[in-house]
N, C-alpha and C. Protein backbone atom coordinates (compact mmCIF):
# COMPACT_ATOMS: atom_id res chain seq x y z
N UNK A 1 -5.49 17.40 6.43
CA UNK A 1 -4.65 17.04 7.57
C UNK A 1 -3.36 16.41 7.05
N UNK A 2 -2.06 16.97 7.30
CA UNK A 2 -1.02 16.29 6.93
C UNK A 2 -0.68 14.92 7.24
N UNK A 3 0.60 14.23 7.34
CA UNK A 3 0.58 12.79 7.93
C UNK A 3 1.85 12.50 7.98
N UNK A 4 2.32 11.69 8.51
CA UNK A 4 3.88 10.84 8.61
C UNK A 4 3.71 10.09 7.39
N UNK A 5 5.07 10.24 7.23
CA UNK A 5 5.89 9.55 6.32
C UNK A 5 7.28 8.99 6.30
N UNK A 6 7.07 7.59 6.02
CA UNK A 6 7.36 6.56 6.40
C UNK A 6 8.12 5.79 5.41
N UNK A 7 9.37 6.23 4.48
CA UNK A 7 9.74 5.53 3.34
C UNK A 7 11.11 4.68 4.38
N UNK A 8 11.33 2.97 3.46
CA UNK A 8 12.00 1.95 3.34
C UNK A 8 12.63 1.73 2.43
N UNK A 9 14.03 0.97 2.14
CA UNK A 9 14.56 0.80 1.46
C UNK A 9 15.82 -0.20 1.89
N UNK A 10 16.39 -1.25 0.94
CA UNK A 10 17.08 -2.24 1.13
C UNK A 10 18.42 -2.30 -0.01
N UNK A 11 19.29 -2.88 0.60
CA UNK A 11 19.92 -3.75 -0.64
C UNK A 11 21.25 -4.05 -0.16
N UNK A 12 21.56 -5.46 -0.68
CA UNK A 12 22.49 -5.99 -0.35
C UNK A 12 24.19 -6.03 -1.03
N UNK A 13 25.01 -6.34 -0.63
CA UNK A 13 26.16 -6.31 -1.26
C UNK A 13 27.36 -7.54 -1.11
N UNK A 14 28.02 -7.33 -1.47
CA UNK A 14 28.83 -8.56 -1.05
C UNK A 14 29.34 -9.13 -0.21
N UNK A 15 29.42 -10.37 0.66
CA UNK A 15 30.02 -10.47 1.65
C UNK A 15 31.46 -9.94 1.96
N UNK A 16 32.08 -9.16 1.30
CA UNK A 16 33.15 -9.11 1.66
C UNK A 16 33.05 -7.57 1.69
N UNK A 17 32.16 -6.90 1.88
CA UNK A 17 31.83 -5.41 1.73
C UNK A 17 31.93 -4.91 3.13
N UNK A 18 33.17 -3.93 2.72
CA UNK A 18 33.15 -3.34 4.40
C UNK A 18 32.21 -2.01 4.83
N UNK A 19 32.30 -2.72 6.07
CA UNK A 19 30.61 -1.61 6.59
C UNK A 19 31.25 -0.32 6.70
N UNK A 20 32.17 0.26 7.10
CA UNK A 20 32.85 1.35 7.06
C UNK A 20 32.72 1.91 6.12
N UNK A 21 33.29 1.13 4.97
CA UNK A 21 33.16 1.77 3.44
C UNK A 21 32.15 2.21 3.00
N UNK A 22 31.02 1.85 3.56
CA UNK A 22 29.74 1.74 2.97
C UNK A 22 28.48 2.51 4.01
N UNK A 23 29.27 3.15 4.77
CA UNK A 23 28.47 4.39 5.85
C UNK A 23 29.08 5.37 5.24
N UNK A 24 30.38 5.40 5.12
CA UNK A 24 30.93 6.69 4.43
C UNK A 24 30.76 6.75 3.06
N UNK A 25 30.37 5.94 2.38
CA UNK A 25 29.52 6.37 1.08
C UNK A 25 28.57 6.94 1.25
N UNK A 26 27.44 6.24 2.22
CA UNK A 26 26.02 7.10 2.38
C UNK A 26 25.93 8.42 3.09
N UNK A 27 27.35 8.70 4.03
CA UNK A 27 27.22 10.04 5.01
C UNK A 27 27.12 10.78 4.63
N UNK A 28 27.51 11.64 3.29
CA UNK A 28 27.39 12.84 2.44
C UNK A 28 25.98 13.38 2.12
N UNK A 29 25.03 12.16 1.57
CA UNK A 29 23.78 11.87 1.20
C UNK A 29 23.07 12.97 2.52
N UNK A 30 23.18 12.37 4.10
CA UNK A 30 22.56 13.37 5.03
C UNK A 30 23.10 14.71 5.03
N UNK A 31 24.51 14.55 5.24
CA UNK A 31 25.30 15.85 5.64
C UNK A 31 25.58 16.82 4.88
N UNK A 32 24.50 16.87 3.64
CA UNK A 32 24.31 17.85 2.57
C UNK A 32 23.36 18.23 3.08
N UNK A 33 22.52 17.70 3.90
CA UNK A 33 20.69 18.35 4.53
C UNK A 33 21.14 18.53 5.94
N UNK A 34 22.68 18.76 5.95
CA UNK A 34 22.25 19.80 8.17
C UNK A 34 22.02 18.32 8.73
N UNK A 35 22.00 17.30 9.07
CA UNK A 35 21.23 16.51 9.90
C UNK A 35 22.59 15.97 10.84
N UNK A 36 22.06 15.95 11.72
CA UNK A 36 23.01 15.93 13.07
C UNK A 36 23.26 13.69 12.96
N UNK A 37 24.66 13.71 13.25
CA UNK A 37 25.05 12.41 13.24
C UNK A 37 25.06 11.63 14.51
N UNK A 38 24.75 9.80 14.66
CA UNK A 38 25.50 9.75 15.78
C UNK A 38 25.19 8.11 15.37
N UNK A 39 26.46 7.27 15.25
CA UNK A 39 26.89 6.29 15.14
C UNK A 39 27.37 5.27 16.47
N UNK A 40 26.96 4.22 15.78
CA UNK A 40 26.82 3.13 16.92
C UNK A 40 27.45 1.70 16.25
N UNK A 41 28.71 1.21 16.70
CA UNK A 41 29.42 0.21 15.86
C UNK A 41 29.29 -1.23 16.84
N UNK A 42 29.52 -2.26 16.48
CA UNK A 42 29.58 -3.42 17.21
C UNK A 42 30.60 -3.94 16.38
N UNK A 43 31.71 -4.82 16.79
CA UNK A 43 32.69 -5.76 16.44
C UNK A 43 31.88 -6.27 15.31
N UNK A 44 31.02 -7.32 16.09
CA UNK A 44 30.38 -8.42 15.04
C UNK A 44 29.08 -8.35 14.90
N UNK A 45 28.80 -7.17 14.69
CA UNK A 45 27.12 -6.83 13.90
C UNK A 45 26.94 -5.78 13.57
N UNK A 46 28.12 -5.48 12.55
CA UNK A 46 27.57 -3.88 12.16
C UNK A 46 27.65 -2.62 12.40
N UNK A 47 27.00 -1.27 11.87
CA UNK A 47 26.98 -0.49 12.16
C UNK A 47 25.35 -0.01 12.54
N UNK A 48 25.12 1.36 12.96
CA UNK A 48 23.94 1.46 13.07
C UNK A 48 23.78 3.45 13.45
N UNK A 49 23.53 3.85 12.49
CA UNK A 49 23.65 5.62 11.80
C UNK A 49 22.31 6.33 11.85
N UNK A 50 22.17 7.20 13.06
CA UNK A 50 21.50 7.83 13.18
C UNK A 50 21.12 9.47 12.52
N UNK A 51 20.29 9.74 12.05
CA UNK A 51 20.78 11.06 10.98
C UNK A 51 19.85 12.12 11.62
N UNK A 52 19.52 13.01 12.10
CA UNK A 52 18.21 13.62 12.91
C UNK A 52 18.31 15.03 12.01
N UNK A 53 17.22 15.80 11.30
CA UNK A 53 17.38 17.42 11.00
C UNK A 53 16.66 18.34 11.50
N UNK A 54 16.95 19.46 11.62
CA UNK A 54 16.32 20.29 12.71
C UNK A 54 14.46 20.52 12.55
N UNK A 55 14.17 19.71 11.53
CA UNK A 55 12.69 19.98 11.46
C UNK A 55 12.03 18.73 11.97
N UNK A 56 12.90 17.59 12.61
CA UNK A 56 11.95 16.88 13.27
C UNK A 56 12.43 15.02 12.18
N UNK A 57 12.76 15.53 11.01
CA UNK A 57 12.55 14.59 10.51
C UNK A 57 14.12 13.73 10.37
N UNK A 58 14.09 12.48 10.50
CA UNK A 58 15.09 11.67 10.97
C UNK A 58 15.34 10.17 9.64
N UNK A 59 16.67 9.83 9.75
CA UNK A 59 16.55 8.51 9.46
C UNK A 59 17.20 7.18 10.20
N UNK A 60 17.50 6.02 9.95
CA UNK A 60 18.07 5.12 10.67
C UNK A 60 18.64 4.27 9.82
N UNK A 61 20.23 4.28 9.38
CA UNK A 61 20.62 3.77 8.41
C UNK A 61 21.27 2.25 9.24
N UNK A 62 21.23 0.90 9.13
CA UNK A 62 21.33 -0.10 9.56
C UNK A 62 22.26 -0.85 8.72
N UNK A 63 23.34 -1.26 9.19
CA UNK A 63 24.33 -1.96 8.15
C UNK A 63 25.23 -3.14 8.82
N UNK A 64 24.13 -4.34 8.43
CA UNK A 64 24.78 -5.85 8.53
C UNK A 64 25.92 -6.17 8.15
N UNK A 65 26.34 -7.09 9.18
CA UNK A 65 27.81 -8.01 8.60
C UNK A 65 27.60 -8.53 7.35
N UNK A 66 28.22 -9.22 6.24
CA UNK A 66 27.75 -9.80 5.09
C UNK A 66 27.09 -8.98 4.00
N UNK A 67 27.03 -7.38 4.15
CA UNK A 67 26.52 -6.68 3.05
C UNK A 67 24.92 -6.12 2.90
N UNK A 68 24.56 -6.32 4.37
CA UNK A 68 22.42 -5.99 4.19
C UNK A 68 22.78 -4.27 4.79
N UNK A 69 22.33 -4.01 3.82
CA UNK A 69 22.03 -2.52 4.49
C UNK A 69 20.49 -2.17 4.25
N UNK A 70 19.60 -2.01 5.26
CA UNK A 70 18.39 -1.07 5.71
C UNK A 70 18.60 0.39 6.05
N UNK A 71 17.47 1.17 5.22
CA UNK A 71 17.43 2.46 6.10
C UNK A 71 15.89 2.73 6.10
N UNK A 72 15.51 3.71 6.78
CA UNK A 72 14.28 3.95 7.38
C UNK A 72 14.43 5.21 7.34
N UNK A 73 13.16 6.01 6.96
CA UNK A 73 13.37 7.61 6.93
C UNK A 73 11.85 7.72 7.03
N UNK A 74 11.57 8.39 8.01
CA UNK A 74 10.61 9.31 8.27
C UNK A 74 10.65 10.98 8.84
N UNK A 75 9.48 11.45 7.88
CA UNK A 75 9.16 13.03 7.77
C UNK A 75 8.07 13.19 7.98
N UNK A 76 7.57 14.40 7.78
CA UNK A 76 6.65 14.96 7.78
C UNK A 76 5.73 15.08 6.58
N UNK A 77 4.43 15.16 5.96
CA UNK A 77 4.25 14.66 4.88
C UNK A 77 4.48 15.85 3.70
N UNK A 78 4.39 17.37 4.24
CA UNK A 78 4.36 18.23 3.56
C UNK A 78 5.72 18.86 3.64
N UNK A 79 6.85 18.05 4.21
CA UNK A 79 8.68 18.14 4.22
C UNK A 79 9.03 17.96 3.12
N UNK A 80 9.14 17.91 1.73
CA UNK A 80 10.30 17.06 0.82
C UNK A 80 11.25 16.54 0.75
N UNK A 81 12.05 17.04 2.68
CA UNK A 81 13.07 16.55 2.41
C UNK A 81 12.95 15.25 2.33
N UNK A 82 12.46 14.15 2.61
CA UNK A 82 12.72 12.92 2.65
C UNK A 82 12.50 12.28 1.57
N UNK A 83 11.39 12.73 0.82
CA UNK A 83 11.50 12.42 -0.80
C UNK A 83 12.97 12.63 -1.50
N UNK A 84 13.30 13.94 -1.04
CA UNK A 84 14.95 14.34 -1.83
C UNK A 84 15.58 13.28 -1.44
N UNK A 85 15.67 12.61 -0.46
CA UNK A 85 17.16 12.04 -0.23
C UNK A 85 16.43 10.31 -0.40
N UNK A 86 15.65 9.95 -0.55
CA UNK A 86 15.25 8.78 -0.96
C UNK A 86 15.74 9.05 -2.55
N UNK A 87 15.22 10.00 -3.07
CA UNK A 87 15.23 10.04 -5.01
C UNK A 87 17.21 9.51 -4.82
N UNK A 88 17.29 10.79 -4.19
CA UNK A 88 18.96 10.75 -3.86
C UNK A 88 19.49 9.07 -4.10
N UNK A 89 19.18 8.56 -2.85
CA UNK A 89 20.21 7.31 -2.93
C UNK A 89 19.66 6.47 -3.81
N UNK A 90 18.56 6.47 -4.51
CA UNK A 90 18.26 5.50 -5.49
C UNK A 90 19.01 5.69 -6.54
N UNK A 91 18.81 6.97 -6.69
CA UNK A 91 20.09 7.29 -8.22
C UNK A 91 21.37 6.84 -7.87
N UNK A 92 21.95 6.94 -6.74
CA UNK A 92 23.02 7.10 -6.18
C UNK A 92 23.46 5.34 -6.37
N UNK A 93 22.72 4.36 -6.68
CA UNK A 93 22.78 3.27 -6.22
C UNK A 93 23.29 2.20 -8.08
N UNK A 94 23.67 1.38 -7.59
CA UNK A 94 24.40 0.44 -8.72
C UNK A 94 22.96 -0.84 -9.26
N UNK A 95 21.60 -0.15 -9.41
CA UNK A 95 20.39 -1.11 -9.36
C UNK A 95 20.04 -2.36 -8.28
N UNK A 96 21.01 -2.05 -7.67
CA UNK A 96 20.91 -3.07 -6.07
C UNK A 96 19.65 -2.47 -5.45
N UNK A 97 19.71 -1.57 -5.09
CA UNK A 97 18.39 -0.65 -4.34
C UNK A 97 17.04 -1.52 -4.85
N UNK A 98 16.19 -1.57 -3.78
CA UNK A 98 15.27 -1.97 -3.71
C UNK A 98 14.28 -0.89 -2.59
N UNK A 99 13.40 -0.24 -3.17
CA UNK A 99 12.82 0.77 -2.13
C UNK A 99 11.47 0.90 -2.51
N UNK A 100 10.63 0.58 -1.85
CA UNK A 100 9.43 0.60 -1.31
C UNK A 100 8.62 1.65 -1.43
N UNK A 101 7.24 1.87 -1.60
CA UNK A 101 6.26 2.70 -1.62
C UNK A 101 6.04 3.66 0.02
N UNK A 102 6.70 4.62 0.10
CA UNK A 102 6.26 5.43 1.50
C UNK A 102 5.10 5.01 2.04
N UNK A 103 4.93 4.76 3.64
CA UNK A 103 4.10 4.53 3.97
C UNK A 103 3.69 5.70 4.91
N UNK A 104 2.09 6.03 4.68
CA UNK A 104 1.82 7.58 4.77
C UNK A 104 0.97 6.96 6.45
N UNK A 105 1.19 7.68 7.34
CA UNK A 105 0.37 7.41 8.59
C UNK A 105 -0.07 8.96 9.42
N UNK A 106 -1.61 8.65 9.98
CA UNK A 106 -2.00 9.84 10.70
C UNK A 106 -2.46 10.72 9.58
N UNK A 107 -3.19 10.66 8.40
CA UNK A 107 -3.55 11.25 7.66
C UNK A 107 -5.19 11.70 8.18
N UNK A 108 -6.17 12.67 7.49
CA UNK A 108 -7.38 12.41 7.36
C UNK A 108 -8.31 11.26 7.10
N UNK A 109 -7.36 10.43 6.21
CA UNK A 109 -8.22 9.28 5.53
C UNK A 109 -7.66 7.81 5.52
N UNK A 110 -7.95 7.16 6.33
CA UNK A 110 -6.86 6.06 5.93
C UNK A 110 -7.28 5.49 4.77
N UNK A 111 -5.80 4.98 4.31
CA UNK A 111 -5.75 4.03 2.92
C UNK A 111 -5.06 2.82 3.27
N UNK A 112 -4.82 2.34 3.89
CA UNK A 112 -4.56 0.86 4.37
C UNK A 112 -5.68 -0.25 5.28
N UNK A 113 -5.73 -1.31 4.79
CA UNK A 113 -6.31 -2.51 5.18
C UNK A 113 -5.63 -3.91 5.29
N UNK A 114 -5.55 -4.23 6.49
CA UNK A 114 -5.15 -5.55 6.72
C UNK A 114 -6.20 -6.81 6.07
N UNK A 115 -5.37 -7.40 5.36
CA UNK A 115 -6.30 -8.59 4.92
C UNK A 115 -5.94 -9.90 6.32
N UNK A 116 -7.10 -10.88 5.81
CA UNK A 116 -7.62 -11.71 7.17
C UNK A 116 -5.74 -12.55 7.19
N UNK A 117 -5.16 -12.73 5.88
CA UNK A 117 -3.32 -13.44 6.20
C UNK A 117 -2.36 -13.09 6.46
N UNK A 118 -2.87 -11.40 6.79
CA UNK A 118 -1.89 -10.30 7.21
C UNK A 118 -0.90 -9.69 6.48
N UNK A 119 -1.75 -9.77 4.87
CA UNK A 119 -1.06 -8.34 4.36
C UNK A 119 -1.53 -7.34 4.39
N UNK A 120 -1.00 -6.15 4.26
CA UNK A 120 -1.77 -4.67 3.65
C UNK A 120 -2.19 -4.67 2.13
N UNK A 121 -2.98 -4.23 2.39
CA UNK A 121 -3.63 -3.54 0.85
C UNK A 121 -3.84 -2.23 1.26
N UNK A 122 -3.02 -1.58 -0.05
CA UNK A 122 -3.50 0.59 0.18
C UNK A 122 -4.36 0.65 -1.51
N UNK A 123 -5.26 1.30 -1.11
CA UNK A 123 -6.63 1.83 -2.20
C UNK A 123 -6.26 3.27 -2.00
N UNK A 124 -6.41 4.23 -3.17
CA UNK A 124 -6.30 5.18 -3.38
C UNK A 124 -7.54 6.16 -2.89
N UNK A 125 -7.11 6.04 -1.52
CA UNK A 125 -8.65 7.17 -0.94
C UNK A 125 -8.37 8.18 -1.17
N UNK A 126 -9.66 8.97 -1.59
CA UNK A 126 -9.44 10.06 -1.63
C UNK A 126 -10.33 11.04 -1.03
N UNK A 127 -11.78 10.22 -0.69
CA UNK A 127 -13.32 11.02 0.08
C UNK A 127 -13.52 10.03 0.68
N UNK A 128 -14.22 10.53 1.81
CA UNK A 128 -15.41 9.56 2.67
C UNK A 128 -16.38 10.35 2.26
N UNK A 129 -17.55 9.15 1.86
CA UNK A 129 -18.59 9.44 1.18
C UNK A 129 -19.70 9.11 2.40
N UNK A 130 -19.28 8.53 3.01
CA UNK A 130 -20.65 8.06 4.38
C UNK A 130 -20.19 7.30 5.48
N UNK A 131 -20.36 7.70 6.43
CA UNK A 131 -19.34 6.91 7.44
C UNK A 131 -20.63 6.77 8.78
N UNK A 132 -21.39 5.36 8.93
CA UNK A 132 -22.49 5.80 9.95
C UNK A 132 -22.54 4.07 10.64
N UNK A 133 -22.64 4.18 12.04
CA UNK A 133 -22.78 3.11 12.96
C UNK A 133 -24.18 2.62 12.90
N UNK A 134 -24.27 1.09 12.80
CA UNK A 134 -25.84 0.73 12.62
C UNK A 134 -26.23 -0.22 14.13
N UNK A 135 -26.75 -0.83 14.61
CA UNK A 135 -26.87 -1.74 15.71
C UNK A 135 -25.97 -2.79 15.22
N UNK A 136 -25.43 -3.11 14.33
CA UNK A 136 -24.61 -4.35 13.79
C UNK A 136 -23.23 -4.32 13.21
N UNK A 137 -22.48 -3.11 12.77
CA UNK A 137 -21.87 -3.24 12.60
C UNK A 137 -21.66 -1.32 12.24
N UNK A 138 -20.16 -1.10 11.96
CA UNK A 138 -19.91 0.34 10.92
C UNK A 138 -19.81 0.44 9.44
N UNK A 139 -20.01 1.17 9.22
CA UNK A 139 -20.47 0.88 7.46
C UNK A 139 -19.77 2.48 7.09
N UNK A 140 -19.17 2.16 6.34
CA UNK A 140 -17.99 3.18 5.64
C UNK A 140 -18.52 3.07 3.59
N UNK A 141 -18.66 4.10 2.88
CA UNK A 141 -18.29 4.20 1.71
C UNK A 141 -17.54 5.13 1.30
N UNK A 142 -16.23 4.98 1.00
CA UNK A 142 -15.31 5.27 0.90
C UNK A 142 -15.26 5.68 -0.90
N UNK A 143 -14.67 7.00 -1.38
CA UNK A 143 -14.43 6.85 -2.77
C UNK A 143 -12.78 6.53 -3.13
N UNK A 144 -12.58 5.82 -4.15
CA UNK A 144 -11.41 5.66 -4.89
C UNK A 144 -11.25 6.15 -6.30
N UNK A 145 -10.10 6.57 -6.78
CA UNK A 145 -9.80 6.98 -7.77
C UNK A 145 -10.18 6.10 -9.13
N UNK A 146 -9.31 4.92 -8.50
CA UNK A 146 -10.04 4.04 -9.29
C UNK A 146 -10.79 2.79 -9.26
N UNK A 147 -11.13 2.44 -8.13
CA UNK A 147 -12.51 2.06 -8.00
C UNK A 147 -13.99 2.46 -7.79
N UNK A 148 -14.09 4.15 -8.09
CA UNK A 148 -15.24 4.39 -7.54
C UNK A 148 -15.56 4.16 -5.72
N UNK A 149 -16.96 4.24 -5.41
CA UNK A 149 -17.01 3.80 -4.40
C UNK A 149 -16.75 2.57 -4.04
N UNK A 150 -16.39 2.59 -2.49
CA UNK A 150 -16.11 0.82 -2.16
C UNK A 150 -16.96 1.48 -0.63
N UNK A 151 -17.47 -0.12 -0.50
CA UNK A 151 -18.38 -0.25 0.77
C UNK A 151 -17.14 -1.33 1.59
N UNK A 152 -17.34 -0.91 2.52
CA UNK A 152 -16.95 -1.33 3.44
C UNK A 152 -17.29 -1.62 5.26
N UNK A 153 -17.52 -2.68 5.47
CA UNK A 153 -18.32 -2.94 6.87
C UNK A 153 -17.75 -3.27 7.87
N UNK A 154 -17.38 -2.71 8.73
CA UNK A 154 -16.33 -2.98 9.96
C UNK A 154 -14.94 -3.56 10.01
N UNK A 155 -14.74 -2.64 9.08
CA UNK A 155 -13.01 -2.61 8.59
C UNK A 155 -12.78 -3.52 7.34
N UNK A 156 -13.75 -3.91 6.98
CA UNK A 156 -13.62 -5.24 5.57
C UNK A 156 -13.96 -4.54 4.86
N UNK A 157 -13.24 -4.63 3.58
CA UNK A 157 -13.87 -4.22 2.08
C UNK A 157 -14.70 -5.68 1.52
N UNK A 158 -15.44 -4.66 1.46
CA UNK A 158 -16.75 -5.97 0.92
C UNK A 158 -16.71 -5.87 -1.05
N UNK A 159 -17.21 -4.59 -1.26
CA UNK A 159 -17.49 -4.46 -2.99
C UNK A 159 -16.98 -2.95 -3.65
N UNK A 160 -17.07 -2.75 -4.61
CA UNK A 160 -16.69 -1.79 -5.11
C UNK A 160 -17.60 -1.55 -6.52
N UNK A 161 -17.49 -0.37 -6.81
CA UNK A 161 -18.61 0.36 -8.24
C UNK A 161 -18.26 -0.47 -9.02
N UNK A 162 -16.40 -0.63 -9.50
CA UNK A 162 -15.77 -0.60 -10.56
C UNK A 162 -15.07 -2.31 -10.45
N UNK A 163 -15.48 -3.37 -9.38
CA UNK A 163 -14.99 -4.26 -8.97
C UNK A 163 -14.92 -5.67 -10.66
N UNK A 164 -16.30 -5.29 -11.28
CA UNK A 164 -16.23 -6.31 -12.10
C UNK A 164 -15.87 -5.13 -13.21
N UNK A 165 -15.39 -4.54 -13.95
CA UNK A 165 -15.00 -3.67 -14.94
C UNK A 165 -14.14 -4.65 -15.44
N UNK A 166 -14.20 -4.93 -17.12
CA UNK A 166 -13.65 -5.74 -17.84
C UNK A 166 -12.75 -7.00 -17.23
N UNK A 167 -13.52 -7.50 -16.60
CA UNK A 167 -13.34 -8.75 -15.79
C UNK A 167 -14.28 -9.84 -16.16
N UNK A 168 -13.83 -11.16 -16.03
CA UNK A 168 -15.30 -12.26 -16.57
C UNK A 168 -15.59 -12.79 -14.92
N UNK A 169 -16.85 -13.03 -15.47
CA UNK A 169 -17.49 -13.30 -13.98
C UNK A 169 -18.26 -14.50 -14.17
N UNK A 170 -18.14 -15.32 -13.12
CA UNK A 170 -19.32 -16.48 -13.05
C UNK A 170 -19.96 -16.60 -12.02
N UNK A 171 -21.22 -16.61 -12.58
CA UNK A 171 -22.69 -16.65 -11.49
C UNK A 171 -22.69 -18.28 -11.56
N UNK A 172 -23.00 -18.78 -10.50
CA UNK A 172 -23.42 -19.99 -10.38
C UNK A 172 -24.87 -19.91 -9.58
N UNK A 173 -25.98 -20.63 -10.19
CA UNK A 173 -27.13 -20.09 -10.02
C UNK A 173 -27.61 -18.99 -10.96
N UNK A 174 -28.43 -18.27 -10.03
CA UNK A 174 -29.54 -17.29 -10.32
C UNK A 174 -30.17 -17.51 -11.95
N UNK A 175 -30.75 -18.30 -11.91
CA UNK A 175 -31.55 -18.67 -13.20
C UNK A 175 -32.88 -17.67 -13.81
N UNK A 176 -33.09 -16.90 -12.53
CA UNK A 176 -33.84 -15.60 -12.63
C UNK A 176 -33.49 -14.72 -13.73
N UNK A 177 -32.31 -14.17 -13.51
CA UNK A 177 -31.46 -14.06 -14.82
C UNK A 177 -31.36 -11.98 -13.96
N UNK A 178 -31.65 -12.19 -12.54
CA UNK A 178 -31.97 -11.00 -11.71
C UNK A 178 -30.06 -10.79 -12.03
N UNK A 179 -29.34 -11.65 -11.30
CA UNK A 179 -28.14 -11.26 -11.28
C UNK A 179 -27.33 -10.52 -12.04
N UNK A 180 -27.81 -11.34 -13.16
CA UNK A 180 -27.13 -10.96 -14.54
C UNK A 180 -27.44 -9.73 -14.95
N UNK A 181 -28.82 -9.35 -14.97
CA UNK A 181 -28.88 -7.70 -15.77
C UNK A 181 -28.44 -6.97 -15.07
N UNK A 182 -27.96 -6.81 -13.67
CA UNK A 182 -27.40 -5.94 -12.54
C UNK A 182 -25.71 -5.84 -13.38
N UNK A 183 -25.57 -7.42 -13.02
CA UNK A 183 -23.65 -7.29 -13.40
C UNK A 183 -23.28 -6.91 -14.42
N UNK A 184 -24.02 -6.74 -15.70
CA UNK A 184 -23.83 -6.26 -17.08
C UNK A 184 -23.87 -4.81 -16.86
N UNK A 185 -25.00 -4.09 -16.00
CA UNK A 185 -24.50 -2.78 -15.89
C UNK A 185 -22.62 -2.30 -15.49
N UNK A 186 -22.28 -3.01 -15.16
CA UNK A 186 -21.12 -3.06 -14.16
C UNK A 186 -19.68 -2.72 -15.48
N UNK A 187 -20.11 -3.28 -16.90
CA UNK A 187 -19.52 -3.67 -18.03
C UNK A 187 -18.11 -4.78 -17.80
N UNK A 188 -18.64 -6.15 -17.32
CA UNK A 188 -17.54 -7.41 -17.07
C UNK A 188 -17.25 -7.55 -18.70
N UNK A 189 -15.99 -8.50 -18.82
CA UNK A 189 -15.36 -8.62 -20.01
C UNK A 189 -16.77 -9.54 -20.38
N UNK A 190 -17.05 -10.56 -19.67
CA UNK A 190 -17.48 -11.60 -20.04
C UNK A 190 -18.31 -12.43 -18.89
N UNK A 191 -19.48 -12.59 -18.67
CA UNK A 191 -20.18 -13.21 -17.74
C UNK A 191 -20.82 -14.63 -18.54
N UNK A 192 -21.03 -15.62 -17.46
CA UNK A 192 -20.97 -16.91 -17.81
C UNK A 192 -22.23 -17.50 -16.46
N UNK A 193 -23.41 -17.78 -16.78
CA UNK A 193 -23.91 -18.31 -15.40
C UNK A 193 -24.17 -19.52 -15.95
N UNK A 194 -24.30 -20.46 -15.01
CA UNK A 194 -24.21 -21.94 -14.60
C UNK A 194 -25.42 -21.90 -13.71
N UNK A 195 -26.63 -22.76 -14.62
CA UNK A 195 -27.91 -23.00 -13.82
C UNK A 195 -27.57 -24.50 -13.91
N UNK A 196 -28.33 -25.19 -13.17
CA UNK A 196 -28.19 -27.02 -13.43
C UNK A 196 -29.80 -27.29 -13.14
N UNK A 197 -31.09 -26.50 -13.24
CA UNK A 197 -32.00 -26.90 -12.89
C UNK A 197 -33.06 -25.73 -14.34
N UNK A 198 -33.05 -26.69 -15.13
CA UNK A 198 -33.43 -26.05 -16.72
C UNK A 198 -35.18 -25.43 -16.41
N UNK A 199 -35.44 -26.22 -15.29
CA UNK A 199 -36.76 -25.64 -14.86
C UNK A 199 -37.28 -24.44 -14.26
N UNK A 200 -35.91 -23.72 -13.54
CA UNK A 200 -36.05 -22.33 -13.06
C UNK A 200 -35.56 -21.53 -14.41
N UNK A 201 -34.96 -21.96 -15.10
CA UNK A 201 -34.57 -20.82 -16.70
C UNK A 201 -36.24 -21.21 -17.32
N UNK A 202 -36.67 -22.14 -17.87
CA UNK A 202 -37.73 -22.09 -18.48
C UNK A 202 -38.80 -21.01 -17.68
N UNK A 203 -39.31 -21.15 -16.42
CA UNK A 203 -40.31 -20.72 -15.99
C UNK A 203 -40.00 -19.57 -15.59
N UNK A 204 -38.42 -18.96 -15.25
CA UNK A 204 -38.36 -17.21 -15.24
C UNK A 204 -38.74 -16.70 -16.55
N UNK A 205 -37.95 -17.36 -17.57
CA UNK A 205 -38.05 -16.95 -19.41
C UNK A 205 -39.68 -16.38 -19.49
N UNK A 206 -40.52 -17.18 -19.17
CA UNK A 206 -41.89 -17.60 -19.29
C UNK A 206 -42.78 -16.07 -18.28
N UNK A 207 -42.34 -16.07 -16.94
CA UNK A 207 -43.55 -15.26 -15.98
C UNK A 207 -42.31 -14.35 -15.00
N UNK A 208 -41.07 -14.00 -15.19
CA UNK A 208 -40.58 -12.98 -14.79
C UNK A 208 -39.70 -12.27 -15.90
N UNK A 209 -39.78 -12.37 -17.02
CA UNK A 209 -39.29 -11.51 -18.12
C UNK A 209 -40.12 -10.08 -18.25
């Protein structure tokens, strides 16, 4: 299933940078791809450049008093054009450019998750491996490229195959020593458990070895 696409990009210039100057730098950039114009000026806030091409796909070039210029470009996911003219103005640019990872929407699979402080996190999905409703909750295992599977329970990523992979880990508890032979399969850089009760290590050592 294809998807929207959704690339951003920023960068600022000098306050004394005229916005005029600096739409007609970028106008060529569209009007090499056919895309129909239509501009919107204010005294004291700018400009604001609409770019539309006959396949649907559009951008919105935004240009502050004081030198902020935003643009916004969305396509279609299997279009290039919008990749071309993103590559475009980055080259095009004096290392001011600052541009962002496309954000892909309406796909088969989502790859974005809101964390509980309200950022995104994107994981490289690539399969749904099990996707089934229980009386308690939805339960998703999802594969990643490079995490292996990740479980996930009603929109939370809980764990992953590849979560402790050359990572050090500390168990606090499990004197059983159950924890530990599990997480070593996992290959952590370095695991460290912390018992404080020498009487559950003696007597697992002893009658659960």
């Amino acid at each position: 299933m294809a998807a929207g696409r959704h690339s951003t990009m920023n960068f600022t210039l000098s306050a004394k940078a005229d916005g005029e100057t600096i739409l007609k730098g970028l106008q060529s950039i569209f009007q090499e791809q056919g895309m129909a114009e239509s501009v919107h000026t204010w005294q004291d806030h700018g400009y604001l450049a609409t770019y539309m091409n006959k396949n649907g796909s559009f951008a919105n070039l935004r240009i502050y008093p004081h030198g902020l210029v935003l643009l916004d470009l969305q396509s279609y996911d299997r279009d290039a054009l919008g990749k071309q003219e993103t590559d475009k103005l980055s080259q095009d640019s004096t290392g001011l450019v600052k541009c962002l990872p496309p954000i892909v929407q309406g796909g088969a699979i989502g790859r974005y998750w809101p964390t509980a402080d309200g950022r995104l996190v994107e994981h490289d999905i690539d399969e749904v491996v099990y996707d089934e409703d229980s009386p308690y909750q939805n339960i998703k295992i999802l594969h990643s490229k490079q995490l292996g599977h990740i479980l996930i329970l009603s929109g939370d990523v809980n764990l992953a195959e590849k979560d402790y992979t050359g990572k050090d880990v500390l168990i606090l508890g499990g004197g059983d020593g159950g924890i530990i032979c599990e997480i070593v399969k996992l290959k952590p850089k370095m695991v460290t458990m912390v018992e404080i009760d020498q009487t559950v290590i003696d007597g697992c050592k002893k009658y659960m070895s």
